[in-house]
PDB file of N, CA and C in Angstrom:
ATOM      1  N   UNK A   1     178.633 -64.819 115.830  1.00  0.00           N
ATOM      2  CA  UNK A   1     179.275 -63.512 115.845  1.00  0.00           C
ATOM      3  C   UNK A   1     178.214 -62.429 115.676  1.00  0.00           C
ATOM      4  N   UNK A   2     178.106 -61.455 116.557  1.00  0.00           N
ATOM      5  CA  UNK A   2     177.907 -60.287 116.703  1.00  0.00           C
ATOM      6  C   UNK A   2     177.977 -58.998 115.910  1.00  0.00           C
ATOM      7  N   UNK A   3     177.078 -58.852 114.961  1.00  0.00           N
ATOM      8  CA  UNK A   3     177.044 -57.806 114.013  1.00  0.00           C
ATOM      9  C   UNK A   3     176.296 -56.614 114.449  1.00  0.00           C
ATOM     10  N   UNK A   4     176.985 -54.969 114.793  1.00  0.00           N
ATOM     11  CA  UNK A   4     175.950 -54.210 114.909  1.00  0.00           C
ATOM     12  C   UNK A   4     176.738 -52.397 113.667  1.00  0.00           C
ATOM     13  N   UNK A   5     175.566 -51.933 113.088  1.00  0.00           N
ATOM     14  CA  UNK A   5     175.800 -50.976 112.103  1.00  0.00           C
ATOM     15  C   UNK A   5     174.956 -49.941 112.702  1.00  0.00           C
ATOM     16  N   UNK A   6     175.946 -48.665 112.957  1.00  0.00           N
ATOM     17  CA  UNK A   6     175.084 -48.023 113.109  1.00  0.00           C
ATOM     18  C   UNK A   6     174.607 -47.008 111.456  1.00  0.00           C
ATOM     19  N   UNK A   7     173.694 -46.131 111.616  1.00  0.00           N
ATOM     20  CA  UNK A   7     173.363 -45.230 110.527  1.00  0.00           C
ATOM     21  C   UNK A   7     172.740 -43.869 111.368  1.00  0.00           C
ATOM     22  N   UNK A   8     172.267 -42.801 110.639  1.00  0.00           N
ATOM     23  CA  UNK A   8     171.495 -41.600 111.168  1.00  0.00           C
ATOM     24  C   UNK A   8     171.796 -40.748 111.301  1.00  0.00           C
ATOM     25  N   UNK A   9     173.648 -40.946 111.462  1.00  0.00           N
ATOM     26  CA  UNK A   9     174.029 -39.651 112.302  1.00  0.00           C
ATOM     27  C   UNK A   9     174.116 -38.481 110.981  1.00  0.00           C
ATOM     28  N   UNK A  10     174.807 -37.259 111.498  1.00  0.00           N
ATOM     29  CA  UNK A  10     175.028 -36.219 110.312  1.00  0.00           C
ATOM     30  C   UNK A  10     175.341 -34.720 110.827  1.00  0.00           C
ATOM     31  N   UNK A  11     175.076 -33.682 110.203  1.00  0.00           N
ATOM     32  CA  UNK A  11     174.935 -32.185 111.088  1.00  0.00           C
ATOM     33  C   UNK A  11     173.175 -31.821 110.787  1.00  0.00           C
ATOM     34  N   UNK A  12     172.982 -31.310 112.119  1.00  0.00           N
ATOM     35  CA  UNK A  12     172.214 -30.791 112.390  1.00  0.00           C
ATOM     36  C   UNK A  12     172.622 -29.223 113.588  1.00  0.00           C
ATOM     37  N   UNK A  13     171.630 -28.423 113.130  1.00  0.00           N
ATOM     38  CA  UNK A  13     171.753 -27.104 114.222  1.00  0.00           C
ATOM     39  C   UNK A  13     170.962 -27.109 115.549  1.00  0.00           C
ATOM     40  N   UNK A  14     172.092 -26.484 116.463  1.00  0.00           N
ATOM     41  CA  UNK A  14     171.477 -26.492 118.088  1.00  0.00           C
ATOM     42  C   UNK A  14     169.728 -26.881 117.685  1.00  0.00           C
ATOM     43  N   UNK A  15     169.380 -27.395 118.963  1.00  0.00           N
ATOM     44  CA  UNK A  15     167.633 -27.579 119.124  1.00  0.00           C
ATOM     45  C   UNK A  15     167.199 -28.206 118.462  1.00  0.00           C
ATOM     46  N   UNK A  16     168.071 -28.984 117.037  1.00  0.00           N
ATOM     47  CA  UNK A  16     167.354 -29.813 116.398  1.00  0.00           C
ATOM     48  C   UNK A  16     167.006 -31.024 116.684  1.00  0.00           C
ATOM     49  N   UNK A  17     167.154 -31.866 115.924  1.00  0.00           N
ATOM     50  CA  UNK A  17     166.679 -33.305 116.065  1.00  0.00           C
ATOM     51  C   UNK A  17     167.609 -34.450 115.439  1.00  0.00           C
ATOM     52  N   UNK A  18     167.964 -35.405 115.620  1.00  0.00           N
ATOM     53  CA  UNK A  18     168.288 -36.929 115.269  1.00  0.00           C
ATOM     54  C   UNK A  18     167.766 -38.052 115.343  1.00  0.00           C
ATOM     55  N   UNK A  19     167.521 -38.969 114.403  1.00  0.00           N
ATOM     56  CA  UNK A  19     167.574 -40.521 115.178  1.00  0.00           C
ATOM     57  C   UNK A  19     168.522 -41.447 114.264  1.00  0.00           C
ATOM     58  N   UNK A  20     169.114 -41.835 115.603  1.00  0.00           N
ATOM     59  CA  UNK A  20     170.246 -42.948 115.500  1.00  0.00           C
ATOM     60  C   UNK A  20     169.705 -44.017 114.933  1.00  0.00           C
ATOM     61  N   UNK A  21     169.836 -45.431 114.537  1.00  0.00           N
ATOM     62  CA  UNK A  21     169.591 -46.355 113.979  1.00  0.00           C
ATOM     63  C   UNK A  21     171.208 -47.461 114.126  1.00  0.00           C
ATOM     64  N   UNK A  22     170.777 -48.540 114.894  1.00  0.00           N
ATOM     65  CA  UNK A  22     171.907 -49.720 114.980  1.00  0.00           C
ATOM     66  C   UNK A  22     171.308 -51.095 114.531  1.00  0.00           C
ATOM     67  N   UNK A  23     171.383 -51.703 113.305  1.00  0.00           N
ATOM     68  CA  UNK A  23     171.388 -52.848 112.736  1.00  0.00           C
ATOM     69  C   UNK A  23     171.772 -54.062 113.517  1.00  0.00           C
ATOM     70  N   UNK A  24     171.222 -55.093 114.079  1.00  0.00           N
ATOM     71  CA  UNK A  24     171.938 -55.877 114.895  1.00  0.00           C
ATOM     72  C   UNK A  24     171.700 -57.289 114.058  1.00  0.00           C
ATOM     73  N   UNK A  25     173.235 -57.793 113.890  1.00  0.00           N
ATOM     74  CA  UNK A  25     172.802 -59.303 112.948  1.00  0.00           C
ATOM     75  C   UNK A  25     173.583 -60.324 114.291  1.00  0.00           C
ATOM     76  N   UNK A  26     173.291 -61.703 113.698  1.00  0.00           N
ATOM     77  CA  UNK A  26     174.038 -62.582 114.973  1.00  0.00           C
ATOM     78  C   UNK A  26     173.173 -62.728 115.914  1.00  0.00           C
ATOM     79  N   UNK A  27     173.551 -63.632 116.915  1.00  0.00           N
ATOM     80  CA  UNK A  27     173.211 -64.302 117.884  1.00  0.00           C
ATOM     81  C   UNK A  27     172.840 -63.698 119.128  1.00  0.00           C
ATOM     82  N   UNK A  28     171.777 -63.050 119.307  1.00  0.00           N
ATOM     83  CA  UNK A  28     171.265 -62.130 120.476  1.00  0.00           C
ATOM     84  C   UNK A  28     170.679 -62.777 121.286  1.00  0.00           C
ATOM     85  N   UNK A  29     170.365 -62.405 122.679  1.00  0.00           N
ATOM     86  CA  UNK A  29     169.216 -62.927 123.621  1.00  0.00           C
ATOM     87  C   UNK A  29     168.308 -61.823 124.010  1.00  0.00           C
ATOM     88  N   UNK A  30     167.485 -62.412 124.643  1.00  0.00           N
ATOM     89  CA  UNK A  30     166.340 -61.548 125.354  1.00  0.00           C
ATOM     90  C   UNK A  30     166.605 -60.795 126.390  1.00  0.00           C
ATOM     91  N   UNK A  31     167.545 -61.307 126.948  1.00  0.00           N
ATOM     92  CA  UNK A  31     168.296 -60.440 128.062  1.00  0.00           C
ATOM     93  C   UNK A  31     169.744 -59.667 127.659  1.00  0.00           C
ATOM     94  N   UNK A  32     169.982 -59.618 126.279  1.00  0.00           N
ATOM     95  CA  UNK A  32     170.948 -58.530 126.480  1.00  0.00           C
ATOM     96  C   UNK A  32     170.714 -57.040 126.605  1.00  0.00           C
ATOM     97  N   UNK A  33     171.869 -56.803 127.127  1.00  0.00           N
ATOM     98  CA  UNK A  33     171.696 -55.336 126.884  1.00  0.00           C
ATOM     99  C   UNK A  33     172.015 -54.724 125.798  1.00  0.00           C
ATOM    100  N   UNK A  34     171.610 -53.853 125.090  1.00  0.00           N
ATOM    101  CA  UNK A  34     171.693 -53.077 123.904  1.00  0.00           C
ATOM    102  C   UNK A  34     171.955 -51.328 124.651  1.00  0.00           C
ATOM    103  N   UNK A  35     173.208 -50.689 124.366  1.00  0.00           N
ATOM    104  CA  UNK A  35     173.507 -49.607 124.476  1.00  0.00           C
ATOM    105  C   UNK A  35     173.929 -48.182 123.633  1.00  0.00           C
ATOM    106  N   UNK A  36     174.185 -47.016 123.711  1.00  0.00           N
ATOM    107  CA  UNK A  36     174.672 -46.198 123.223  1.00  0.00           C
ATOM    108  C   UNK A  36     175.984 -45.565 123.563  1.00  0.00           C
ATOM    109  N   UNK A  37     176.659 -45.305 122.794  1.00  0.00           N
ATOM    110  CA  UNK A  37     177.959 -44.785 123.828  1.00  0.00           C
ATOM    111  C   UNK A  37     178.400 -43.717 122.690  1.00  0.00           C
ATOM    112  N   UNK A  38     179.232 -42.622 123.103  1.00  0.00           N
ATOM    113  CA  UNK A  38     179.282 -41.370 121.738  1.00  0.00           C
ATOM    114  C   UNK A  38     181.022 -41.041 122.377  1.00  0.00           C
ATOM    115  N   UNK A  39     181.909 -40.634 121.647  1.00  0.00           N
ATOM    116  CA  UNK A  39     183.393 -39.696 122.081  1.00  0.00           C
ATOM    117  C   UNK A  39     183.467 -39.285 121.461  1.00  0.00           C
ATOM    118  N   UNK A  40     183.477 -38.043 121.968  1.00  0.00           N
ATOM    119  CA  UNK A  40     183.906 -36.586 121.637  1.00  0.00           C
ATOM    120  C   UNK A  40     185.211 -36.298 121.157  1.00  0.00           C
ATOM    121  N   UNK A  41     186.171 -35.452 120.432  1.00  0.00           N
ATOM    122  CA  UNK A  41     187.124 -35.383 120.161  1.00  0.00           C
ATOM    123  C   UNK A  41     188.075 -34.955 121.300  1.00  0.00           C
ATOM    124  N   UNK A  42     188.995 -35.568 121.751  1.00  0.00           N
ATOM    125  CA  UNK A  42     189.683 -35.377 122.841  1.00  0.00           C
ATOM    126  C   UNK A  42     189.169 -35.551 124.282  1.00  0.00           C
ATOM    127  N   UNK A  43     187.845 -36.739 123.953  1.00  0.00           N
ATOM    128  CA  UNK A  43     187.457 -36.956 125.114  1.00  0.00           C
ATOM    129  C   UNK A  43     187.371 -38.415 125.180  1.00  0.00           C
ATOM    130  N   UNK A  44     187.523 -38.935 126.412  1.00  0.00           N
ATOM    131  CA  UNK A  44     186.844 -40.500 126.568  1.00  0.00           C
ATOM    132  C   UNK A  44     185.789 -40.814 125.935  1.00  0.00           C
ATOM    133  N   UNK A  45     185.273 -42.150 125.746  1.00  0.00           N
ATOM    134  CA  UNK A  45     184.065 -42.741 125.251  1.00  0.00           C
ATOM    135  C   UNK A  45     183.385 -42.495 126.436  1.00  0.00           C
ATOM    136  N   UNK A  46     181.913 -41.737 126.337  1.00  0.00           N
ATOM    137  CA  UNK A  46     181.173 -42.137 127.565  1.00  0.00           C
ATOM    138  C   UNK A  46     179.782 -42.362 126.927  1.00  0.00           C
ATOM    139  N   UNK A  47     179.088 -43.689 128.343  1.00  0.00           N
ATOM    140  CA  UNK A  47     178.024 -43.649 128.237  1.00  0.00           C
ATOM    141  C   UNK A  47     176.830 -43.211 127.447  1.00  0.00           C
ATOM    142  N   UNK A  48     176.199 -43.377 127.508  1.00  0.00           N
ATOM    143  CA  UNK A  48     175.034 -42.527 126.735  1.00  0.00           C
ATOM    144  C   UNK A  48     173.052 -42.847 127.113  1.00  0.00           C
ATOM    145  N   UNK A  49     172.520 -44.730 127.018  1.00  0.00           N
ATOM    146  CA  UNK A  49     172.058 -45.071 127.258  1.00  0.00           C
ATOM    147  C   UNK A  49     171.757 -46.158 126.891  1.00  0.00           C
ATOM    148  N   UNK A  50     170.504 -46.901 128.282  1.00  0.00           N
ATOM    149  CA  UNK A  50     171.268 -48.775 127.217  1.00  0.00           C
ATOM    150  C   UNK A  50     169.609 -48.611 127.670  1.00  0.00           C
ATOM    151  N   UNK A  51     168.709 -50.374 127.154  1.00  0.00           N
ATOM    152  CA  UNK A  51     167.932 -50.720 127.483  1.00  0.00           C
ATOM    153  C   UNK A  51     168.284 -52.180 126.800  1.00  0.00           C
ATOM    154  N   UNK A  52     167.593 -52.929 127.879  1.00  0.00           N
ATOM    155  CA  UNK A  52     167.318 -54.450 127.855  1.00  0.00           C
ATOM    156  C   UNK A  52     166.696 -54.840 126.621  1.00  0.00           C
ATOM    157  N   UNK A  53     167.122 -55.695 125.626  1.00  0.00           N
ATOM    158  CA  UNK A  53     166.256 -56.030 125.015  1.00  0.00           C
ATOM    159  C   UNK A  53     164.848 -56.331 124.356  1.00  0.00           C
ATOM    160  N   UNK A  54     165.058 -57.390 125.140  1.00  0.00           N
ATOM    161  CA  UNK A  54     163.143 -58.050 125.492  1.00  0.00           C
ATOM    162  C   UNK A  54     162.507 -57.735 126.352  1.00  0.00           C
ATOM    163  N   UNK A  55     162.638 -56.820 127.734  1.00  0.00           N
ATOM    164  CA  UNK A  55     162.081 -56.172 128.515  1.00  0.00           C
ATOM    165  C   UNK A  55     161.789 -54.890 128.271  1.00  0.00           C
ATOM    166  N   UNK A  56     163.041 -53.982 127.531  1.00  0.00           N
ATOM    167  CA  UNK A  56     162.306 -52.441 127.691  1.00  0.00           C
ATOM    168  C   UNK A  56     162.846 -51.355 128.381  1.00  0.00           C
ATOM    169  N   UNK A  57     163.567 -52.284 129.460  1.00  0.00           N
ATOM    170  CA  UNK A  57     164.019 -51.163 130.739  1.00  0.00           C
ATOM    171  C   UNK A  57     164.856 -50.431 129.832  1.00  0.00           C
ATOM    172  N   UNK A  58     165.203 -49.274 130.255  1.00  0.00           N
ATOM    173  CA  UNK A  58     165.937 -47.703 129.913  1.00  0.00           C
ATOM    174  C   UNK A  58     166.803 -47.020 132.015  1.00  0.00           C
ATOM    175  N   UNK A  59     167.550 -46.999 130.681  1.00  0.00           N
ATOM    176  CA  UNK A  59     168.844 -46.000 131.843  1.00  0.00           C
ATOM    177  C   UNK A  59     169.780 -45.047 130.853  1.00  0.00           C
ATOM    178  N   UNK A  60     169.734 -43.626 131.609  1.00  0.00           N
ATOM    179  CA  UNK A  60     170.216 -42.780 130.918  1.00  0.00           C
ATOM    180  C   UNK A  60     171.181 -42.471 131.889  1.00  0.00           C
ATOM    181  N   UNK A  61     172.003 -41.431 130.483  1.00  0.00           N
ATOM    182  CA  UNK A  61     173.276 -40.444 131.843  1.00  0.00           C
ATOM    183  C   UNK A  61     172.217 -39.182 131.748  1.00  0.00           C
ATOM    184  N   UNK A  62     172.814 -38.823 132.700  1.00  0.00           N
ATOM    185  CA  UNK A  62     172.374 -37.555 133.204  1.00  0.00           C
ATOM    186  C   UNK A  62     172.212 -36.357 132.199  1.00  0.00           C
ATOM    187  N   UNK A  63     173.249 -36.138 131.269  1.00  0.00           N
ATOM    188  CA  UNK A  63     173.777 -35.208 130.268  1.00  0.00           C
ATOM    189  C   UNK A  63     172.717 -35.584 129.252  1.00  0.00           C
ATOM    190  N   UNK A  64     171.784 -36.591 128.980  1.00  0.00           N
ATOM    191  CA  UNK A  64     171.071 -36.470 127.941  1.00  0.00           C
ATOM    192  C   UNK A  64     169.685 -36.619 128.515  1.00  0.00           C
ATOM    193  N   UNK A  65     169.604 -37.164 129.589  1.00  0.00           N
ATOM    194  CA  UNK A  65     168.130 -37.387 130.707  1.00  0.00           C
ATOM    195  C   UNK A  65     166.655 -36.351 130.003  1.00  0.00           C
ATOM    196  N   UNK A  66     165.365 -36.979 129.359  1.00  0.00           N
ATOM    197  CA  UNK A  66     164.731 -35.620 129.388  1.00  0.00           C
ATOM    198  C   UNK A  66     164.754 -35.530 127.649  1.00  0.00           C
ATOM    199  N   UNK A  67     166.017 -35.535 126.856  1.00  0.00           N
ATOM    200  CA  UNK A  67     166.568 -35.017 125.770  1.00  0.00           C
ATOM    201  C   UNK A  67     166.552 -35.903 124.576  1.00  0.00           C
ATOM    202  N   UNK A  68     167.025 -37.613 125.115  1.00  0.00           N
ATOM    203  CA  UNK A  68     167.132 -38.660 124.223  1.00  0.00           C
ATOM    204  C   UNK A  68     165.925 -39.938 124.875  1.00  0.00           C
ATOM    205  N   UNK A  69     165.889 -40.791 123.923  1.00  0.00           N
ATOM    206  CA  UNK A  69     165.200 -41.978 124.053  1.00  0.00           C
ATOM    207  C   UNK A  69     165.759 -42.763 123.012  1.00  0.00           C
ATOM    208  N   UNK A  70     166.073 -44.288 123.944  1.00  0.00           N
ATOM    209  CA  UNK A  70     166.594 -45.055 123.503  1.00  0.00           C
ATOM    210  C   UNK A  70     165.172 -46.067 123.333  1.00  0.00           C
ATOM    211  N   UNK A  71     164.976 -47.068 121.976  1.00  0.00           N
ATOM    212  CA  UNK A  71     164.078 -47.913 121.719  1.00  0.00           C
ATOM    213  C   UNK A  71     164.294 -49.225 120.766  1.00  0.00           C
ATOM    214  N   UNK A  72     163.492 -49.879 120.860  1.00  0.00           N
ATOM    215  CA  UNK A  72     164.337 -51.152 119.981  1.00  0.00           C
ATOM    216  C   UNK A  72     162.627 -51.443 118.996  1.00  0.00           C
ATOM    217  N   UNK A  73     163.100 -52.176 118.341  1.00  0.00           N
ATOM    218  CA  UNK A  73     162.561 -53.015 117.429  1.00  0.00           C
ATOM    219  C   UNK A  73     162.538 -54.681 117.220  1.00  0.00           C
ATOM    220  N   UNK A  74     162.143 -55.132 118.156  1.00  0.00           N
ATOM    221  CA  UNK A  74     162.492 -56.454 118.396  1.00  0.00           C
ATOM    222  C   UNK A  74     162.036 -57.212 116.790  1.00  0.00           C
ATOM    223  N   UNK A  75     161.193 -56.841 116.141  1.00  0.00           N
ATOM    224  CA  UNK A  75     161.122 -57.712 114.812  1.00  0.00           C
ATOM    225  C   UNK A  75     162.116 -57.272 113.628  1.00  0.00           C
ATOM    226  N   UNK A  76     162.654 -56.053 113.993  1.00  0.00           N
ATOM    227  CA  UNK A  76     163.914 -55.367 112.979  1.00  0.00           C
ATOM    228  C   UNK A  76     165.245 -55.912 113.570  1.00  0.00           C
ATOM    229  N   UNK A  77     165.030 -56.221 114.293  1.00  0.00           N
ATOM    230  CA  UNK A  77     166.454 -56.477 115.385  1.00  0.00           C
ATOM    231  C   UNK A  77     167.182 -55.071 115.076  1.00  0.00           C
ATOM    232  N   UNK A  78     166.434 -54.236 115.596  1.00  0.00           N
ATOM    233  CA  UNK A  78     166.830 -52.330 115.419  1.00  0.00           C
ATOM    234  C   UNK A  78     166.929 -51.600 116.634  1.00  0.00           C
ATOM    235  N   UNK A  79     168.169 -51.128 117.349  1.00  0.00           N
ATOM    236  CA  UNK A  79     167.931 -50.478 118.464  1.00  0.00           C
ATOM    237  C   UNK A  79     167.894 -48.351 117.777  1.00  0.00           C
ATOM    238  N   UNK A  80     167.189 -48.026 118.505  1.00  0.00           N
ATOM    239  CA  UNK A  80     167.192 -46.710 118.299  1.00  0.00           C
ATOM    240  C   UNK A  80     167.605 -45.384 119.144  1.00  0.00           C
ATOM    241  N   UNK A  81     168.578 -44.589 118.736  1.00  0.00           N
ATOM    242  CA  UNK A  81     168.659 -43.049 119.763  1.00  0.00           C
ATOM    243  C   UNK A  81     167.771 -42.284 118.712  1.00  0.00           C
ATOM    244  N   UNK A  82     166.382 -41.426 119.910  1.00  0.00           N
ATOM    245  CA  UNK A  82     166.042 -40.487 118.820  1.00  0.00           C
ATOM    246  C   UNK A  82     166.666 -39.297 120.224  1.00  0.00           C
ATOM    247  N   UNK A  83     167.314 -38.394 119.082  1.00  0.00           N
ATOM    248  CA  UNK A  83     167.639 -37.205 120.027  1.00  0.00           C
ATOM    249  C   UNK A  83     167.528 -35.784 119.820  1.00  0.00           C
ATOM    250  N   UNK A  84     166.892 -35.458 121.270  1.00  0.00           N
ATOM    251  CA  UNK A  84     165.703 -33.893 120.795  1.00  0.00           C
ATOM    252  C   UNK A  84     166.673 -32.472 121.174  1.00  0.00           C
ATOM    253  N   UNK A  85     166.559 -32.015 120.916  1.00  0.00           N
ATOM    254  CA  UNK A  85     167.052 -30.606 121.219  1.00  0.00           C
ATOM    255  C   UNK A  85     168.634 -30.461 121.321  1.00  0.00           C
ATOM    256  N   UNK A  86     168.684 -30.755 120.499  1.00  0.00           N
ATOM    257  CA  UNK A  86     170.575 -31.301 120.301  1.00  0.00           C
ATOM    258  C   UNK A  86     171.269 -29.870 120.710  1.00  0.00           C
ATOM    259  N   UNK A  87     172.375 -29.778 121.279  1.00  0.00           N
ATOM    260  CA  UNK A  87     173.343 -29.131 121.651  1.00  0.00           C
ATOM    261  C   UNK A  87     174.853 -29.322 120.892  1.00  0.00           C
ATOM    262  N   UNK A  88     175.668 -28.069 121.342  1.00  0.00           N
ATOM    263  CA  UNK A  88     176.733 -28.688 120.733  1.00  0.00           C
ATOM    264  C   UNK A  88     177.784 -29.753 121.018  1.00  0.00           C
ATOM    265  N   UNK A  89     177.363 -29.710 122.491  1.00  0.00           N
ATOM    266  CA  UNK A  89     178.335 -30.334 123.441  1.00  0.00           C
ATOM    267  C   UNK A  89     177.545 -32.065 122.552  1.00  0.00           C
ATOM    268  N   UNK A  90     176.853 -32.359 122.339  1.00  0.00           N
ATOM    269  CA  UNK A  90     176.299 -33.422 121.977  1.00  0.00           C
ATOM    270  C   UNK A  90     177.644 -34.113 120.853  1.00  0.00           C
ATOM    271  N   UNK A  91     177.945 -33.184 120.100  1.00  0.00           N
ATOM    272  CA  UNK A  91     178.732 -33.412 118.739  1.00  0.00           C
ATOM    273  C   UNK A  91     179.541 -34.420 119.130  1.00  0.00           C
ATOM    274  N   UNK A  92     180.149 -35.294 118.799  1.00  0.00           N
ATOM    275  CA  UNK A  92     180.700 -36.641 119.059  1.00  0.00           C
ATOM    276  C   UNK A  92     180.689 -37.974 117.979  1.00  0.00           C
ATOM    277  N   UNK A  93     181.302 -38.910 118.050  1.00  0.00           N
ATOM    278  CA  UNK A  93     181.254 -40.231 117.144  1.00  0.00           C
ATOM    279  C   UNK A  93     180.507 -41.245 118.067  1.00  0.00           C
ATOM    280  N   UNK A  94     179.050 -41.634 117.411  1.00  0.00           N
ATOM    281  CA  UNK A  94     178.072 -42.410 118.452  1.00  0.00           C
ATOM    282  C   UNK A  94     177.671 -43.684 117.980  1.00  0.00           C
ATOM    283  N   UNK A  95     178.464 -44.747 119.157  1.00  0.00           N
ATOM    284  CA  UNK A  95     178.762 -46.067 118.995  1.00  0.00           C
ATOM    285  C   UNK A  95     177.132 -46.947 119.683  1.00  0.00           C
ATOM    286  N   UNK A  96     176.836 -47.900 119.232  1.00  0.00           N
ATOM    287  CA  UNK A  96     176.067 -48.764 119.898  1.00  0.00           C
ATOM    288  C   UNK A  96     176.471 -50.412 119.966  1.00  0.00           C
ATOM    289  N   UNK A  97     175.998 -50.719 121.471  1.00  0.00           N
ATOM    290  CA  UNK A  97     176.984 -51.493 121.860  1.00  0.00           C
ATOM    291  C   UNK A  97     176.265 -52.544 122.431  1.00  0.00           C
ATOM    292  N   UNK A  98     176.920 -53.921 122.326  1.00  0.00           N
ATOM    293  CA  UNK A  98     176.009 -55.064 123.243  1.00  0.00           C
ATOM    294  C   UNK A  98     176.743 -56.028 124.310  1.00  0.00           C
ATOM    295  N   UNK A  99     176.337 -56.664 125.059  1.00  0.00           N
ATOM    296  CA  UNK A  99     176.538 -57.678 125.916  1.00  0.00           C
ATOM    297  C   UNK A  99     175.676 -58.222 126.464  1.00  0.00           C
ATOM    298  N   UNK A 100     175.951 -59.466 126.944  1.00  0.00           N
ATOM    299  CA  UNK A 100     174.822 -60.394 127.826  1.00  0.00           C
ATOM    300  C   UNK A 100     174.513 -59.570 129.289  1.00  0.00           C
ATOM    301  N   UNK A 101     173.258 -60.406 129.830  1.00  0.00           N
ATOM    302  CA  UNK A 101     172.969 -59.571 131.031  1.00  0.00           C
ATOM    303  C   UNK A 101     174.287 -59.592 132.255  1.00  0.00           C
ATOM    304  N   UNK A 102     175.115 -60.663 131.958  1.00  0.00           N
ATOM    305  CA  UNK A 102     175.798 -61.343 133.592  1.00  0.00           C
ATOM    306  C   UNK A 102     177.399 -60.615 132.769  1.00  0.00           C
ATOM    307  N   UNK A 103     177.746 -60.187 131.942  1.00  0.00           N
ATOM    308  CA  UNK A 103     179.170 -59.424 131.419  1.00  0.00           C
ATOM    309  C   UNK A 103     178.908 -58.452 132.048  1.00  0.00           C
ATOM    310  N   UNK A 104     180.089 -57.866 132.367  1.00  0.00           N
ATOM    311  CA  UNK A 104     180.967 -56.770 133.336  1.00  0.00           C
ATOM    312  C   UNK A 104     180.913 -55.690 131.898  1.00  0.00           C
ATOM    313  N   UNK A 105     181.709 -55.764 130.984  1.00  0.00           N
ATOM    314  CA  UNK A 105     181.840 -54.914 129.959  1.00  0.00           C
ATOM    315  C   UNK A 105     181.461 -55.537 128.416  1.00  0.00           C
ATOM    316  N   UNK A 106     180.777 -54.458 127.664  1.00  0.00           N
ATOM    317  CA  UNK A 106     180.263 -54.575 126.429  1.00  0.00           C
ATOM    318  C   UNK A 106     181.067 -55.258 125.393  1.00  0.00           C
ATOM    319  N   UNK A 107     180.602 -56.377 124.747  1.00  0.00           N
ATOM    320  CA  UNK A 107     181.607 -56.899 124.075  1.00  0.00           C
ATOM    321  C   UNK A 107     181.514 -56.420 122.179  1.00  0.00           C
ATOM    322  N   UNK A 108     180.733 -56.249 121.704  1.00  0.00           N
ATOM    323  CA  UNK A 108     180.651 -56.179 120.274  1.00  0.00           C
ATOM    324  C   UNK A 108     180.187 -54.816 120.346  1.00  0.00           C
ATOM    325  N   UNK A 109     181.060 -54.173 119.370  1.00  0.00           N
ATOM    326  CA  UNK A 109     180.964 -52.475 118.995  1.00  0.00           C
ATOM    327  C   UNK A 109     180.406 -52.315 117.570  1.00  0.00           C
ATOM    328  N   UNK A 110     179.554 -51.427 117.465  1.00  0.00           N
ATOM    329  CA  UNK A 110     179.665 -51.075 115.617  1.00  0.00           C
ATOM    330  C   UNK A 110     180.598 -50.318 115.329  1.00  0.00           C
ATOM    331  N   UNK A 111     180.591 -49.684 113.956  1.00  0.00           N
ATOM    332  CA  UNK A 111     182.163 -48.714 113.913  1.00  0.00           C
ATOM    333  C   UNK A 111     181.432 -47.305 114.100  1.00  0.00           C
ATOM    334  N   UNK A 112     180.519 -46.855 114.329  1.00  0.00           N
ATOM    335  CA  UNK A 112     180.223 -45.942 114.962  1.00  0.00           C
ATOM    336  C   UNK A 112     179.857 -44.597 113.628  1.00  0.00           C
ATOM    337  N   UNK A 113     179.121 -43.896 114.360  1.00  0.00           N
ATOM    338  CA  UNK A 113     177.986 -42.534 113.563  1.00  0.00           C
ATOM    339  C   UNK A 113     178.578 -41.309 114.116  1.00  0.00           C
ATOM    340  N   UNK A 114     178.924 -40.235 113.123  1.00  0.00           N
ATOM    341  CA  UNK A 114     179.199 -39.167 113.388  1.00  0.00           C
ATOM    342  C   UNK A 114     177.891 -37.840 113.321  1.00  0.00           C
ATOM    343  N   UNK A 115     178.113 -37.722 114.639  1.00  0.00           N
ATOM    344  CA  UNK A 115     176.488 -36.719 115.083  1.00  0.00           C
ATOM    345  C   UNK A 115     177.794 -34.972 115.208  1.00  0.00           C
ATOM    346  N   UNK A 116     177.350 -34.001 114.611  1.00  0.00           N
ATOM    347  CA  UNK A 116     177.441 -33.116 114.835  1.00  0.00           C
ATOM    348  C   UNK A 116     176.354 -31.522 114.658  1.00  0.00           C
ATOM    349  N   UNK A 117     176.898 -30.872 115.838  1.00  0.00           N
ATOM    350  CA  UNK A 117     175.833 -30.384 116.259  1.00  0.00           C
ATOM    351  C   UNK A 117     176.307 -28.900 116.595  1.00  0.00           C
ATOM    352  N   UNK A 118     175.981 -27.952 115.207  1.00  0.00           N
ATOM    353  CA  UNK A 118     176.476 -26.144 114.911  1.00  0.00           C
ATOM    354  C   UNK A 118     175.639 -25.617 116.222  1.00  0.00           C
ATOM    355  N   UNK A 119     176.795 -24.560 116.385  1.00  0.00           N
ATOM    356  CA  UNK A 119     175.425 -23.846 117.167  1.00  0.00           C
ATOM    357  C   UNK A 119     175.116 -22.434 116.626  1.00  0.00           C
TER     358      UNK A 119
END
């Protein structure tokens, strides 16, 4: 079983700064994916950014492209959002998320970090 915690989040003002922090316990591979995902109040869960485990690769949405970086810690078993120049639109509850490489959709959620962001 699949353990992930996130920590980091909090208020911060426009332009500032964050970093996320997700604890991962349980049974991982080298090829999963490790992601971010944030919802907004009265909005869907969306996206955010994932990278491969043991490789490295990175894919962003568009809305944070430039702004965030996603990174891991393969000896912490620690994935990381550090995020720069925060906005308000950013403000949201920010989940990190996993699955194997060959799953369609993410199976193990943490209970998720509340990022808010004054302007």
């Amino acid at each position: 079983q699949v353990q992930l915690v996130e920590s980091g989040g909090g208020l911060v003002q426009a332009g500032g700064s964050l970093r996320l922090s997700c604890a991962v316990s349980g049974r991982t591979f080298s090829s999963d994916y490790m992601a971010w995902f944030r919802q907004a109040p009265g909005k869907e869960r969306e996206f955010v950014a994932r990278i491969i485990w043991s490789f490295g690769n990175t894919y962003y949405a568009d809305s944070v492209k430039g702004r965030f970086t996603i990174s891991r810690d393969n000896a912490k078993n620690t994935v990381y959002l550090q995020m720069n120049s925060l906005k308000p639109e950013d403000t949201a509850v920010y989940y990190c998320a996993t699955r194997t490489a060959s799953a369609s959709e993410y199976r193990y959620w943490g209970p998720g970090t509340q990022v808010t962001v004054s302007s």
